[in-house]
C-alpha atoms as a PDB file:
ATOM      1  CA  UNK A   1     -57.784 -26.053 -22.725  1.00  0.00           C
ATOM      2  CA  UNK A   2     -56.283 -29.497 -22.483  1.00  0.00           C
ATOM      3  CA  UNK A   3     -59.184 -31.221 -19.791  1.00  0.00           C
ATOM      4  CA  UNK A   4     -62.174 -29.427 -22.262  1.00  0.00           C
ATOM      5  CA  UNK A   5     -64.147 -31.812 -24.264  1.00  0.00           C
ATOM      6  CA  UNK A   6     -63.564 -30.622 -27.864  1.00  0.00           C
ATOM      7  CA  UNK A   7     -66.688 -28.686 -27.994  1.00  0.00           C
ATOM      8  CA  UNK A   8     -65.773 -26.481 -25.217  1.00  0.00           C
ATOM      9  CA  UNK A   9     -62.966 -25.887 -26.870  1.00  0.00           C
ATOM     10  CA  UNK A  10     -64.412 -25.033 -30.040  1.00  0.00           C
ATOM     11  CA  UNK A  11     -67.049 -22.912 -28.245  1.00  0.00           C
ATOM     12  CA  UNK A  12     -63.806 -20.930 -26.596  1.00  0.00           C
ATOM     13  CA  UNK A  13     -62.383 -20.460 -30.366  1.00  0.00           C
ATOM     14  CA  UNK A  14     -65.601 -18.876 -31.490  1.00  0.00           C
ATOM     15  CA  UNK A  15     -65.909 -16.882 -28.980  1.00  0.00           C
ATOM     16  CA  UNK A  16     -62.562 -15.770 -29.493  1.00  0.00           C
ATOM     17  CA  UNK A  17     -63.360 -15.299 -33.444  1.00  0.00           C
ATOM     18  CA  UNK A  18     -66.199 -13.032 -31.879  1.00  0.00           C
ATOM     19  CA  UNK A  19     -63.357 -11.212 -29.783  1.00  0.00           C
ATOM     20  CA  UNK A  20     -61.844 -10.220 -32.951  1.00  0.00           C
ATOM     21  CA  UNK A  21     -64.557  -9.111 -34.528  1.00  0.00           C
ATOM     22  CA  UNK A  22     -65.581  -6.869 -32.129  1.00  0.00           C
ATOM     23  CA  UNK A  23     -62.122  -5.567 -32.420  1.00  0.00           C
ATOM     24  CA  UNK A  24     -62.497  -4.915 -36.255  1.00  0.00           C
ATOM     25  CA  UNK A  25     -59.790  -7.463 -37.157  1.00  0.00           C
ATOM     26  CA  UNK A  26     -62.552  -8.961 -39.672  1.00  0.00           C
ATOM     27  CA  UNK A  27     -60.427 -11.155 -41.637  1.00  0.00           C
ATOM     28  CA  UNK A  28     -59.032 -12.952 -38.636  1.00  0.00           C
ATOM     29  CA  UNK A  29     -62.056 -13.721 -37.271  1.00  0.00           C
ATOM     30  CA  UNK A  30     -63.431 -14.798 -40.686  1.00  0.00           C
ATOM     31  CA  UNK A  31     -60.326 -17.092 -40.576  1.00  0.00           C
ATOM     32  CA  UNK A  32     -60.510 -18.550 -37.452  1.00  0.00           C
ATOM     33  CA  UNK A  33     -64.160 -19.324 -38.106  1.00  0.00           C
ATOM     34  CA  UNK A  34     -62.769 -21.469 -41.397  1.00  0.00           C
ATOM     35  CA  UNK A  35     -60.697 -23.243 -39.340  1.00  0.00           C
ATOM     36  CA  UNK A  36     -63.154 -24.042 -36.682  1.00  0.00           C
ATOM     37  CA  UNK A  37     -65.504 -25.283 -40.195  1.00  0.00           C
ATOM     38  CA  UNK A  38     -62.629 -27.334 -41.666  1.00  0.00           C
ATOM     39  CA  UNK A  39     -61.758 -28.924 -37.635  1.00  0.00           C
ATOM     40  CA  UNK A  40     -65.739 -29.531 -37.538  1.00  0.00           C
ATOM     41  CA  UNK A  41     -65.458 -31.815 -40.839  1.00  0.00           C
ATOM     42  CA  UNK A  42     -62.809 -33.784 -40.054  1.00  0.00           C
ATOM     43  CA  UNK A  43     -63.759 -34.308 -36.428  1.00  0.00           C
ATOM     44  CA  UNK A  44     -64.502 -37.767 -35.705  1.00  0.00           C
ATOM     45  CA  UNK A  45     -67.352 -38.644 -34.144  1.00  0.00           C
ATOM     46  CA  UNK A  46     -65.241 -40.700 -31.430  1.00  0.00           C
ATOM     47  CA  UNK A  47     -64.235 -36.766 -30.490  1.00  0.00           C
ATOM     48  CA  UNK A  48     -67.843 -35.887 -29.338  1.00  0.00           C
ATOM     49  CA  UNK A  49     -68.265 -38.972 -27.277  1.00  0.00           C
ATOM     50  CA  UNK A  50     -70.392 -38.122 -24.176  1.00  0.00           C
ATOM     51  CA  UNK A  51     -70.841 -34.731 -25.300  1.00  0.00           C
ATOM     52  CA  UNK A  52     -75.055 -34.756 -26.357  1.00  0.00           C
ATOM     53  CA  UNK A  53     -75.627 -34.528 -30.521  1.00  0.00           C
ATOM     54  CA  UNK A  54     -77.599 -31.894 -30.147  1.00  0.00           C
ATOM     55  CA  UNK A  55     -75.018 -29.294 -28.658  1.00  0.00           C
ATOM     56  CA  UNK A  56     -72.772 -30.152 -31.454  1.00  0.00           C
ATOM     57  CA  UNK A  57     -75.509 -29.560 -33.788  1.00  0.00           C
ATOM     58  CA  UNK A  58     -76.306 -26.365 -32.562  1.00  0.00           C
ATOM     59  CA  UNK A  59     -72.449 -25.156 -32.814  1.00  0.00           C
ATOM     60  CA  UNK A  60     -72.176 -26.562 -36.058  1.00  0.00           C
ATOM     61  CA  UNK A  61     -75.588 -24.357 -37.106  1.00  0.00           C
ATOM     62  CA  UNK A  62     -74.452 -21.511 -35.159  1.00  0.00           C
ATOM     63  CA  UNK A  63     -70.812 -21.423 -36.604  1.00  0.00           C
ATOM     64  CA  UNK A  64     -72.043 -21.894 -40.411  1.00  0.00           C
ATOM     65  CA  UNK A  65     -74.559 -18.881 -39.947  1.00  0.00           C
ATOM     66  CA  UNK A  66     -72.379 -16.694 -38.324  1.00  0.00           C
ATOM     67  CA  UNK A  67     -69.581 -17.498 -41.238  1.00  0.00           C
ATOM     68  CA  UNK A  68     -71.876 -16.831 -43.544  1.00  0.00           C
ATOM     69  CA  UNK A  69     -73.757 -13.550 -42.099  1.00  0.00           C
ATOM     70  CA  UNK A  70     -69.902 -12.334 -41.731  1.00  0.00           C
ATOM     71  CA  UNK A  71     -68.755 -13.149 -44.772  1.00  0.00           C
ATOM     72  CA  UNK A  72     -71.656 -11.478 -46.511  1.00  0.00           C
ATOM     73  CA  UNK A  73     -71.080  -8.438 -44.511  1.00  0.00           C
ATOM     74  CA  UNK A  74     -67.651  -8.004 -44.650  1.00  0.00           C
ATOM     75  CA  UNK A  75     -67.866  -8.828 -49.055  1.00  0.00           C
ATOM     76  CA  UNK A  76     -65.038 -10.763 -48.475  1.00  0.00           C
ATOM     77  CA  UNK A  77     -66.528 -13.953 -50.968  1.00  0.00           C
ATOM     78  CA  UNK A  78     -68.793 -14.295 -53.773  1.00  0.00           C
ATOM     79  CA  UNK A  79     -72.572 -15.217 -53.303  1.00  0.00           C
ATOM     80  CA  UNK A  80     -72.162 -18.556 -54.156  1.00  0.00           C
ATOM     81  CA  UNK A  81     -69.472 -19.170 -51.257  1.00  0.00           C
ATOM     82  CA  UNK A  82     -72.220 -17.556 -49.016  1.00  0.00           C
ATOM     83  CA  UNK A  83     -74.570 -19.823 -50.031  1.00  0.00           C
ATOM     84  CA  UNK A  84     -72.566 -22.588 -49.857  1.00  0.00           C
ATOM     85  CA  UNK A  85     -72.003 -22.155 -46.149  1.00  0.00           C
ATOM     86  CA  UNK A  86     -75.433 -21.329 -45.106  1.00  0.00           C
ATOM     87  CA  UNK A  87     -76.371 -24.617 -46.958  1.00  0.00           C
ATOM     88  CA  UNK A  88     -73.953 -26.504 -45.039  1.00  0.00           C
ATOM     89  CA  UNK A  89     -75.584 -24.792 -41.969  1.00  0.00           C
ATOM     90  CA  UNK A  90     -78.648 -26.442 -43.282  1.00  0.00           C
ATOM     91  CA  UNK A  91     -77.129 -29.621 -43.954  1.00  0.00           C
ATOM     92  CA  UNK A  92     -76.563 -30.153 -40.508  1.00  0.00           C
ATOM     93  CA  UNK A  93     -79.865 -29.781 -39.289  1.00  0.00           C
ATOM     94  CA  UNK A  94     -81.087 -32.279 -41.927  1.00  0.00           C
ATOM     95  CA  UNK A  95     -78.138 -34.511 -40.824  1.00  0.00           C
ATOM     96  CA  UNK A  96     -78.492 -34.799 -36.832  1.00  0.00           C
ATOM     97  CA  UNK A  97     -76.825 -37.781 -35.979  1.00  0.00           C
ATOM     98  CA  UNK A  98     -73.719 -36.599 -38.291  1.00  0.00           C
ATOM     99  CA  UNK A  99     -71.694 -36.355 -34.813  1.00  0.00           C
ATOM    100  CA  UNK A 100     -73.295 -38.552 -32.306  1.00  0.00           C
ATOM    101  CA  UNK A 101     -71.626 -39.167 -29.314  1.00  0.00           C
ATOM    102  CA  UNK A 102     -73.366 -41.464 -27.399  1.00  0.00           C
END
């Protein structure tokens, strides 16, 4: 994992949330997901350098849907949490130079 650019390695993380899932340990890959949010936020943009905006925006959208559409399946949070994601997942798209590497 060490030569990946940080996407790739946050790309190998989800899939490995999605891994879990398919292996009904829910709550683990709700978790891992969270972490991969929180690492997201307080990535700096000097971590996405040479890696093009617009594949980290579409992981960031990706990863905030798929939160969301798991948390809302699984019950695990409230509505408002939900929503809360899924607006963040909306926030990026508004906000696409949030992460610019170039």
């Amino acid at each position: 994992h060490t030569n990946l650019n940080p996407l790739h390695r946050m790309l190998l993380m989800l899939e490995e949330a999605h891994l879990l899932w398919d292996s009904a340990e829910e709550q683990r890959a709700i978790s891992l997901s969270i972490k991969l949010v929180k690492n997201l936020r307080t990535a700096s943009p000097q971590e996405f350098k040479g890696v093009d905006p617009r594949d980290v925006l579409q992981y960031q959208v990706d990863l905030h849907c798929l939160l969301g559409d798991w948390l809302a399946e699984t019950l695990s949070e409230g509505a408002d949490v939900i929503s809360k994601v899924l607006e963040s997942a909306k926030d990026s798209v508004m906000l696409p130079d949030h992460h610019a590497g170039k």
